[in-house]
PDB file of N, CA and C in Angstrom:
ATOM      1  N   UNK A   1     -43.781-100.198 -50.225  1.00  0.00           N
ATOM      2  CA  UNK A   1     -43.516-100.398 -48.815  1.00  0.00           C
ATOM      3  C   UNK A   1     -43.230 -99.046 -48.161  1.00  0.00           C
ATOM      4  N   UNK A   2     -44.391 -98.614 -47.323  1.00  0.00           N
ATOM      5  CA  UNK A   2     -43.926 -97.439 -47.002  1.00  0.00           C
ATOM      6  C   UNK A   2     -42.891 -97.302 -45.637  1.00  0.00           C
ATOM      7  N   UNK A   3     -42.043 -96.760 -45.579  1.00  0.00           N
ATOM      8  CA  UNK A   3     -41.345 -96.244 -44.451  1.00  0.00           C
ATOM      9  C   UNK A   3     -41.826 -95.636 -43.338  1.00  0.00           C
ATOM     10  N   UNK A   4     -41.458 -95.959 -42.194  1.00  0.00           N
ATOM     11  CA  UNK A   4     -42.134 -95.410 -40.981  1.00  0.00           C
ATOM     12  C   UNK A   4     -40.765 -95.350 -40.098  1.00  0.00           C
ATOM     13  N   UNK A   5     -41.104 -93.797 -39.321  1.00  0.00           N
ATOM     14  CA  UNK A   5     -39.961 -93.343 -38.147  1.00  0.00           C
ATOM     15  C   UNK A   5     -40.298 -93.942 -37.014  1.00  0.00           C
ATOM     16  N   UNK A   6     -39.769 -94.893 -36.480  1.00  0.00           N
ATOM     17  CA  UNK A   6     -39.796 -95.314 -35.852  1.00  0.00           C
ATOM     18  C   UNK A   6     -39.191 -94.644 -34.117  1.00  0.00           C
ATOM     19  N   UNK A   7     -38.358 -93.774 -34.136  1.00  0.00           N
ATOM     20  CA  UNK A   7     -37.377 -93.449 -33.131  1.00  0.00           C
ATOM     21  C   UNK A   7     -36.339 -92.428 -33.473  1.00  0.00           C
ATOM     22  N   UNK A   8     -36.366 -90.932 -32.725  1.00  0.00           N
ATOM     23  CA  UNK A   8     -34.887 -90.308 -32.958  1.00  0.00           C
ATOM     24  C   UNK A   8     -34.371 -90.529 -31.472  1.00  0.00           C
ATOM     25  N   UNK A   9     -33.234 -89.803 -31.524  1.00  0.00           N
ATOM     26  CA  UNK A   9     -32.391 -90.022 -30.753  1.00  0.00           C
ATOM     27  C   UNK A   9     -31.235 -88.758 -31.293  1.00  0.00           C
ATOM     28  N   UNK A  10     -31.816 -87.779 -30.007  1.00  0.00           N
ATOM     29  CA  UNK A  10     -30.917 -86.564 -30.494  1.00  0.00           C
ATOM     30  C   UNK A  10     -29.410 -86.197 -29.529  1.00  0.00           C
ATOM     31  N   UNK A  11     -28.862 -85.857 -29.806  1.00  0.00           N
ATOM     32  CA  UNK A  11     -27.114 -85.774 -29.471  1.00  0.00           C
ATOM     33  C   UNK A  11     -26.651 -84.028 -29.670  1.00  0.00           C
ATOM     34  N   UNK A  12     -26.667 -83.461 -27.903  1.00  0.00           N
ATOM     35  CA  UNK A  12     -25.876 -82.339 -27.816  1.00  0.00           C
ATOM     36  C   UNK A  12     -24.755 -82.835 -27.174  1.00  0.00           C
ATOM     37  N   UNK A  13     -23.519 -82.008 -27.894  1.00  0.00           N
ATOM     38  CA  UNK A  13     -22.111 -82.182 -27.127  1.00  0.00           C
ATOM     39  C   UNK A  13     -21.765 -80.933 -26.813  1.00  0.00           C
ATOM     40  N   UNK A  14     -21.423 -80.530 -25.911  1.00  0.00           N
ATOM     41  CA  UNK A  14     -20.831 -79.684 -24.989  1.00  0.00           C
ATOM     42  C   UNK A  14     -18.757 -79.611 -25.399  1.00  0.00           C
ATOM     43  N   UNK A  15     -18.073 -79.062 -25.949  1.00  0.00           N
ATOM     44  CA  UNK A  15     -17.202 -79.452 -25.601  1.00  0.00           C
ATOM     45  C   UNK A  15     -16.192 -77.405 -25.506  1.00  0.00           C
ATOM     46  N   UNK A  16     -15.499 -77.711 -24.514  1.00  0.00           N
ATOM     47  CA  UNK A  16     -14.815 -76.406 -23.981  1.00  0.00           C
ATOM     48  C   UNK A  16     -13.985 -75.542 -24.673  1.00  0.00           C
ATOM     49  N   UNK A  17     -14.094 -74.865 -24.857  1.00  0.00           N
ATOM     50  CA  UNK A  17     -12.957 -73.721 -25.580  1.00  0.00           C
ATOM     51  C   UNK A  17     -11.751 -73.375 -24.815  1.00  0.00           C
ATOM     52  N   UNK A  18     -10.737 -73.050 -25.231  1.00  0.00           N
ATOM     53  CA  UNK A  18      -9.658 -72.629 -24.738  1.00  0.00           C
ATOM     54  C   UNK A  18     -10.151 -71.133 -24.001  1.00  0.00           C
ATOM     55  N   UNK A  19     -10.841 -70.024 -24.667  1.00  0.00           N
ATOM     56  CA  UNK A  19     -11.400 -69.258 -24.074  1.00  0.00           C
ATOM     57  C   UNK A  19     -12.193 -69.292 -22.877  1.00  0.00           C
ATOM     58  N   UNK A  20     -12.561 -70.460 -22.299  1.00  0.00           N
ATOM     59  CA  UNK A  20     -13.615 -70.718 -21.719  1.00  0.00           C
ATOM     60  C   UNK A  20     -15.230 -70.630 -22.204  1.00  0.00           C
ATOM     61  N   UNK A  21     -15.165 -70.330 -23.186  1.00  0.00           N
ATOM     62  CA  UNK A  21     -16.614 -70.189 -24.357  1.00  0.00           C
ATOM     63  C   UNK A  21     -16.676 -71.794 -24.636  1.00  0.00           C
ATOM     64  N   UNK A  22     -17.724 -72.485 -24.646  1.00  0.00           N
ATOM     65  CA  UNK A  22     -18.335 -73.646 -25.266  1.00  0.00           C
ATOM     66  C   UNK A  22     -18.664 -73.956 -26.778  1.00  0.00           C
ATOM     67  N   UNK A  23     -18.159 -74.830 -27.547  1.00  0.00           N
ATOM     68  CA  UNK A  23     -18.905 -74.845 -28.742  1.00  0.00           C
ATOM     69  C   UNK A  23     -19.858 -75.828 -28.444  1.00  0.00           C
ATOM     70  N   UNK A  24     -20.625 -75.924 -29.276  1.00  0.00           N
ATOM     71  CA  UNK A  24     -22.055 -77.117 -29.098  1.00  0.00           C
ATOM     72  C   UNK A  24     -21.847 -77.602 -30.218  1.00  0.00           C
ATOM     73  N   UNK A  25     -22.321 -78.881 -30.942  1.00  0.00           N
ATOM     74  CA  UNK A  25     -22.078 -79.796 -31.896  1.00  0.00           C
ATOM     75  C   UNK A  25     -23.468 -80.949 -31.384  1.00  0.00           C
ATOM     76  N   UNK A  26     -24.406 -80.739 -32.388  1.00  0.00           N
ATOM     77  CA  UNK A  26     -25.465 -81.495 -32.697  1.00  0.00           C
ATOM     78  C   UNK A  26     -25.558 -82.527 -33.719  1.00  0.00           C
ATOM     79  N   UNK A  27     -26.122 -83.235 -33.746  1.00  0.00           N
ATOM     80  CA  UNK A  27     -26.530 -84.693 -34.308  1.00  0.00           C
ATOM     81  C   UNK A  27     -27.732 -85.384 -33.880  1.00  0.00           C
ATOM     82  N   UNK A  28     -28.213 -86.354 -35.079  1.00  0.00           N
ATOM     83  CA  UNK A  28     -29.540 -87.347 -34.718  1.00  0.00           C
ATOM     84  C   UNK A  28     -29.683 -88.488 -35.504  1.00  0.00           C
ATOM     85  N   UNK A  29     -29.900 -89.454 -34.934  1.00  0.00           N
ATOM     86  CA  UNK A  29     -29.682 -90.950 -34.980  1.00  0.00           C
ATOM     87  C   UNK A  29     -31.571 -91.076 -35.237  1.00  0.00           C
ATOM     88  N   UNK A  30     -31.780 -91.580 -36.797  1.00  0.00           N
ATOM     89  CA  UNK A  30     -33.321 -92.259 -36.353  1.00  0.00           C
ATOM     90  C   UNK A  30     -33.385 -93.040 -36.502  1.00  0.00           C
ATOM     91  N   UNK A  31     -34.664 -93.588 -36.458  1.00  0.00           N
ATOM     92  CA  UNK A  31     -34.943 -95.508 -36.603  1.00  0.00           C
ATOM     93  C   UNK A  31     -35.815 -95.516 -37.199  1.00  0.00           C
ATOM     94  N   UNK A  32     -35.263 -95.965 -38.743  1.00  0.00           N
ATOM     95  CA  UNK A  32     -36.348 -96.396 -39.456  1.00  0.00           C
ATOM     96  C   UNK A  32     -36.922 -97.896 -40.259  1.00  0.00           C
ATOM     97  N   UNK A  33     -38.044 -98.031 -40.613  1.00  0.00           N
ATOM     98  CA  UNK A  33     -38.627 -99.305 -40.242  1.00  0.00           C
ATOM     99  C   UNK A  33     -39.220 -99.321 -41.608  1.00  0.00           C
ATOM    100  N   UNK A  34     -40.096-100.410 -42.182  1.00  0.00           N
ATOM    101  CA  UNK A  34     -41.246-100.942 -42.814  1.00  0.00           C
ATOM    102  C   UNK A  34     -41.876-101.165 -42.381  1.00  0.00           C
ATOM    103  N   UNK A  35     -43.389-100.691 -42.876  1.00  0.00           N
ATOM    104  CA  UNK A  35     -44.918-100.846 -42.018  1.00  0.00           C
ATOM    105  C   UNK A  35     -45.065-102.756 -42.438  1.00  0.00           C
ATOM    106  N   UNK A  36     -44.694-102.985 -43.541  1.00  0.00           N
ATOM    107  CA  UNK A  36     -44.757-104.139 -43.731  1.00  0.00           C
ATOM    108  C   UNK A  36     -44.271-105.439 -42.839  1.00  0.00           C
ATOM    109  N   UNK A  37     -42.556-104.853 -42.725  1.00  0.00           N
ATOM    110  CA  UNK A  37     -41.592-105.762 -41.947  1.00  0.00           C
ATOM    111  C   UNK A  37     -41.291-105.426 -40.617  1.00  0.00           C
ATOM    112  N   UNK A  38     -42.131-105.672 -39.404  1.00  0.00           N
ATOM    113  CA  UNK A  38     -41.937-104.977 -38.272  1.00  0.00           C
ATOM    114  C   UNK A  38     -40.947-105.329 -37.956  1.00  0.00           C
ATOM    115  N   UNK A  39     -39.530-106.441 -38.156  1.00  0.00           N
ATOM    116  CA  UNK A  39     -38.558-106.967 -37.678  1.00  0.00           C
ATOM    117  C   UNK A  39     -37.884-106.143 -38.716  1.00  0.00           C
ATOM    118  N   UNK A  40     -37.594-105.824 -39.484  1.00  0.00           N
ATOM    119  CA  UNK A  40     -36.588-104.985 -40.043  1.00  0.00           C
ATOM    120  C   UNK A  40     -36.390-102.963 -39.690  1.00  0.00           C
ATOM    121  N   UNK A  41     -35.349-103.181 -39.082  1.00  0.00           N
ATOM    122  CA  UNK A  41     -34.964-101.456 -38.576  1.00  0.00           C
ATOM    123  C   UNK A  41     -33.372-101.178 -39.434  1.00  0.00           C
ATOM    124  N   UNK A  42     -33.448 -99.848 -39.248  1.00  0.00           N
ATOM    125  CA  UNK A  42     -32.342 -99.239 -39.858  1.00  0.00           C
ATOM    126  C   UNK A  42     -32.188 -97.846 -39.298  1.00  0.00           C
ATOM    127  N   UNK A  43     -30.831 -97.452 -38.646  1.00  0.00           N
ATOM    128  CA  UNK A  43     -30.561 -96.484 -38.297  1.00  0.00           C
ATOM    129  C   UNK A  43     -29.642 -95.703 -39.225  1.00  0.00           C
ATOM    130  N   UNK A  44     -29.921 -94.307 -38.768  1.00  0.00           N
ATOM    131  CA  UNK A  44     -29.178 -93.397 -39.548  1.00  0.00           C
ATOM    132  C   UNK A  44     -28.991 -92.441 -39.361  1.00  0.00           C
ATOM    133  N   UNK A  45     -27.849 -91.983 -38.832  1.00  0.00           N
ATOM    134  CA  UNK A  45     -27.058 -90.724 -38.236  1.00  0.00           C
ATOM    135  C   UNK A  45     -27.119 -89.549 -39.549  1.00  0.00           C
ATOM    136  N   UNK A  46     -27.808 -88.565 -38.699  1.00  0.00           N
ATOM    137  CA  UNK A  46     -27.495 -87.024 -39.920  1.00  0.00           C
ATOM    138  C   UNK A  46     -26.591 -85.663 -38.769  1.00  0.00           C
ATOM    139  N   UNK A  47     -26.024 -85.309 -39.312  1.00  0.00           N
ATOM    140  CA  UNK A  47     -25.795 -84.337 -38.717  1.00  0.00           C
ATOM    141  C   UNK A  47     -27.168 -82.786 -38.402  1.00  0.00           C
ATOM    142  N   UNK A  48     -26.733 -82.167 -37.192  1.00  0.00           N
ATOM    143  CA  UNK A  48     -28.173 -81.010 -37.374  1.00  0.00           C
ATOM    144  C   UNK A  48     -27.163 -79.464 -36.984  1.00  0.00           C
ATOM    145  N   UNK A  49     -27.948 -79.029 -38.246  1.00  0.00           N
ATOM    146  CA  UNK A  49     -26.856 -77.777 -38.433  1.00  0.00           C
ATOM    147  C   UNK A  49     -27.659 -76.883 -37.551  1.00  0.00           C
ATOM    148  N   UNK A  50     -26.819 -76.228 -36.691  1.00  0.00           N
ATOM    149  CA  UNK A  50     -27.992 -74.879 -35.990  1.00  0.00           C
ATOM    150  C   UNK A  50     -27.761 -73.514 -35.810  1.00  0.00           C
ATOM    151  N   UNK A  51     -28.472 -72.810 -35.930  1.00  0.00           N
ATOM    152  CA  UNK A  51     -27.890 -71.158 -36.158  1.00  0.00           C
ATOM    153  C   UNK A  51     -27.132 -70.628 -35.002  1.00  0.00           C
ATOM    154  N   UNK A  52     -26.180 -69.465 -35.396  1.00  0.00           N
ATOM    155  CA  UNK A  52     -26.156 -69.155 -33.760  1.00  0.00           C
ATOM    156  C   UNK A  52     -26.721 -68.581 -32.796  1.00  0.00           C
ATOM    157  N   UNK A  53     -28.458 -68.703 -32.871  1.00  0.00           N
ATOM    158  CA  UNK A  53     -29.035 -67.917 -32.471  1.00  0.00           C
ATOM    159  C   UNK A  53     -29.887 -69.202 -31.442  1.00  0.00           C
ATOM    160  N   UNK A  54     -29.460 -70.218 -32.036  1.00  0.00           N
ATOM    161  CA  UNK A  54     -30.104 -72.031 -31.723  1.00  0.00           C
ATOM    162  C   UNK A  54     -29.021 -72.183 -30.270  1.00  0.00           C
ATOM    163  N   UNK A  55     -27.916 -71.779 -30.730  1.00  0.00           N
ATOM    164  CA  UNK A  55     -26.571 -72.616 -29.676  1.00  0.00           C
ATOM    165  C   UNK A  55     -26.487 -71.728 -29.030  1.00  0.00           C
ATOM    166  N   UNK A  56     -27.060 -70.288 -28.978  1.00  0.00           N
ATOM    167  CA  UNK A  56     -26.918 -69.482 -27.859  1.00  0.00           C
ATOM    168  C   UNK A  56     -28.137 -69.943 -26.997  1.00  0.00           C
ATOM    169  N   UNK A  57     -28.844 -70.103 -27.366  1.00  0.00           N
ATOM    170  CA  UNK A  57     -29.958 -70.727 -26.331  1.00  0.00           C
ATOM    171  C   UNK A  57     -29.701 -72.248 -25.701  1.00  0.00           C
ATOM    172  N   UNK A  58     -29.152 -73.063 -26.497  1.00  0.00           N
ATOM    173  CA  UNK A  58     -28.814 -74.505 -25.792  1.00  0.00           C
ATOM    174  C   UNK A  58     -27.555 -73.805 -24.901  1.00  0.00           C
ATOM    175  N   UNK A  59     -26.597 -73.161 -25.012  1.00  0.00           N
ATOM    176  CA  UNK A  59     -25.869 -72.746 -24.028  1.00  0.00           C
ATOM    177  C   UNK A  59     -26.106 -71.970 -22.552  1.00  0.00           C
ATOM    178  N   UNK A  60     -27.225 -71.316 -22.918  1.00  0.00           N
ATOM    179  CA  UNK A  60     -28.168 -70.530 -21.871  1.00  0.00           C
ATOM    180  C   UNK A  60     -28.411 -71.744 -20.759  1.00  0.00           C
ATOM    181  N   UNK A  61     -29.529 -72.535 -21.704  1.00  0.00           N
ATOM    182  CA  UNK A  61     -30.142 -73.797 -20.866  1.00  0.00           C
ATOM    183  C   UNK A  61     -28.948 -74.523 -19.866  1.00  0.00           C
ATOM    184  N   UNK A  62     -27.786 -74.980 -20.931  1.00  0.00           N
ATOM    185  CA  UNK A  62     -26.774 -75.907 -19.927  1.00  0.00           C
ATOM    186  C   UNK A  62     -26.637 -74.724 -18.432  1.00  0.00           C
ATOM    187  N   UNK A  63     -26.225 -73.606 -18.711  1.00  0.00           N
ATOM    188  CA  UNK A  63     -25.728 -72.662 -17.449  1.00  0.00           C
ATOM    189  C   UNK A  63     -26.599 -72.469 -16.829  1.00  0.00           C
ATOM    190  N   UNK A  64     -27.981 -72.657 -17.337  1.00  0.00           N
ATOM    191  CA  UNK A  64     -29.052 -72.017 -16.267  1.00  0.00           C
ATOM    192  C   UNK A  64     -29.412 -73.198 -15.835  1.00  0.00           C
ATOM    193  N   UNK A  65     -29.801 -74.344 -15.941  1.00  0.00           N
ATOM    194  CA  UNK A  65     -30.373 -75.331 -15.897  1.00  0.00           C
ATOM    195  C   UNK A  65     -29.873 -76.601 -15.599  1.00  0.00           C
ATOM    196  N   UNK A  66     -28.750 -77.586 -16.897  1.00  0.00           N
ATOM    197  CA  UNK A  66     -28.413 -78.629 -16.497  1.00  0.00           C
ATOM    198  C   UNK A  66     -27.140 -78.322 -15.264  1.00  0.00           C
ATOM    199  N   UNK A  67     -26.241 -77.448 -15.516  1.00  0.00           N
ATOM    200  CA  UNK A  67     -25.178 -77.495 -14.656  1.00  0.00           C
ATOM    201  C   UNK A  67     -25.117 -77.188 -13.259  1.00  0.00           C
ATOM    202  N   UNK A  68     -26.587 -76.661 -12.941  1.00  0.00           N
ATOM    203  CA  UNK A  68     -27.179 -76.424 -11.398  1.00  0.00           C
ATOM    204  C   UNK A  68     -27.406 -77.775 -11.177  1.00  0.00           C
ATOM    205  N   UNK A  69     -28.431 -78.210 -11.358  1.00  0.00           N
ATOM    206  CA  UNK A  69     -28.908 -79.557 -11.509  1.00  0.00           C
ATOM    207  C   UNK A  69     -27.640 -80.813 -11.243  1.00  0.00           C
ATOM    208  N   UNK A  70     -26.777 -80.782 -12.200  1.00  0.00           N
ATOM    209  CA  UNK A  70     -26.061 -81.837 -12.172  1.00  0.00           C
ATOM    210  C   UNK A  70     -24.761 -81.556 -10.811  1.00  0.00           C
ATOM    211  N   UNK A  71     -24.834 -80.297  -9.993  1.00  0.00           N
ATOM    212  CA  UNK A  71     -23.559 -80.157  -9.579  1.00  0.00           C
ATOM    213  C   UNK A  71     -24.439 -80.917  -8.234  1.00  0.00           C
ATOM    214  N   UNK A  72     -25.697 -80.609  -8.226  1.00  0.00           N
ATOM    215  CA  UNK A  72     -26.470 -81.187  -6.998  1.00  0.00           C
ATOM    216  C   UNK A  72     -26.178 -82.960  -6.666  1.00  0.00           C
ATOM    217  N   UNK A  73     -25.910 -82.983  -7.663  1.00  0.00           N
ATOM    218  CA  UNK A  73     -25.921 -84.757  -7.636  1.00  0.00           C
ATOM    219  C   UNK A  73     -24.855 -85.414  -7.671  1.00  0.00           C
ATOM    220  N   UNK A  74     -23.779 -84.837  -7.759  1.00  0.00           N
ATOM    221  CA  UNK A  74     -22.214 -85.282  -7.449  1.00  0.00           C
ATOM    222  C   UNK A  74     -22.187 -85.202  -5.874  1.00  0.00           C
TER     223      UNK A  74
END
Protein backbone atom coordinates (compact mmCIF):
# COMPACT_ATOMS: atom_id res chain seq x y z
CA UNK A 1 0.00 0.00 0.00
CA UNK A 2 1.76 2.82 -1.08
CA UNK A 3 1.62 6.15 0.79
CA UNK A 4 0.72 9.33 -0.76
CA UNK A 5 1.21 13.21 0.57
CA UNK A 6 -1.61 14.31 0.49
CA UNK A 7 -1.23 18.06 2.10
CA UNK A 8 1.46 20.21 4.15
CA UNK A 9 0.69 22.80 6.11
CA UNK A 10 3.62 24.94 7.12
CA UNK A 11 3.85 27.04 10.53
CA UNK A 12 6.10 30.32 11.03
CA UNK A 13 5.93 31.84 14.54
CA UNK A 14 7.13 35.11 15.09
CA UNK A 15 7.63 35.51 18.72
CA UNK A 16 9.57 38.84 20.39
CA UNK A 17 12.69 39.12 22.22
CA UNK A 18 13.27 41.09 25.15
CA UNK A 19 15.93 42.81 22.95
CA UNK A 20 13.52 43.66 20.49
CA UNK A 21 15.22 40.96 18.03
CA UNK A 22 12.60 38.20 16.92
CA UNK A 23 13.17 34.54 17.18
CA UNK A 24 11.33 32.48 14.44
CA UNK A 25 10.28 28.84 15.26
CA UNK A 26 9.15 26.60 12.31
CA UNK A 27 7.08 23.51 11.94
CA UNK A 28 4.92 21.26 9.38
CA UNK A 29 1.87 19.36 9.69
CA UNK A 30 1.35 16.75 6.56
CA UNK A 31 -1.41 14.68 5.39
CA UNK A 32 -0.85 11.50 4.68
CA UNK A 33 -3.06 8.98 2.94
CA UNK A 34 -3.30 5.42 1.08
CA UNK A 35 -3.60 5.32 -2.67
CA UNK A 36 -5.70 2.38 -1.81
CA UNK A 37 -7.96 3.88 1.10
CA UNK A 38 -9.00 7.32 -0.06
CA UNK A 39 -11.02 7.69 3.34
CA UNK A 40 -8.15 7.01 5.51
CA UNK A 41 -5.73 10.26 6.41
CA UNK A 42 -3.16 10.77 8.98
CA UNK A 43 -1.46 13.77 10.10
CA UNK A 44 1.86 14.42 11.36
CA UNK A 45 3.61 17.26 12.87
CA UNK A 46 7.66 17.40 12.37
CA UNK A 47 9.47 20.05 13.49
CA UNK A 48 11.77 22.19 10.55
CA UNK A 49 15.12 23.06 11.69
CA UNK A 50 16.53 26.23 9.78
CA UNK A 51 19.89 27.81 9.50
CA UNK A 52 20.53 31.18 10.49
CA UNK A 53 21.01 32.21 7.30
CA UNK A 54 17.02 30.72 6.56
CA UNK A 55 15.55 33.02 9.66
CA UNK A 56 17.46 35.93 8.62
CA UNK A 57 15.64 35.99 5.49
CA UNK A 58 12.05 34.98 6.91
CA UNK A 59 12.78 37.97 9.23
CA UNK A 60 13.72 40.32 6.32
CA UNK A 61 10.35 39.24 4.56
CA UNK A 62 8.06 39.84 7.88
CA UNK A 63 9.76 43.70 8.06
CA UNK A 64 9.76 44.25 4.51
CA UNK A 65 6.66 42.75 3.52
CA UNK A 66 4.04 41.17 5.90
CA UNK A 67 4.18 44.01 8.57
CA UNK A 68 3.59 46.85 5.85
CA UNK A 69 0.87 44.92 4.53
CA UNK A 70 -0.82 43.96 7.69
CA UNK A 71 -0.55 47.52 9.42
CA UNK A 72 -2.68 48.61 6.19
CA UNK A 73 -5.53 46.55 7.24
CA UNK A 74 -6.07 47.31 10.87
Amino acid sequence: MPKELRGIQFNITGIPNLDGSWSVLTSATLNIGLAEYPEFSRSKGIPIVLTDAQKATIRKFVETVVIPQSTQNI
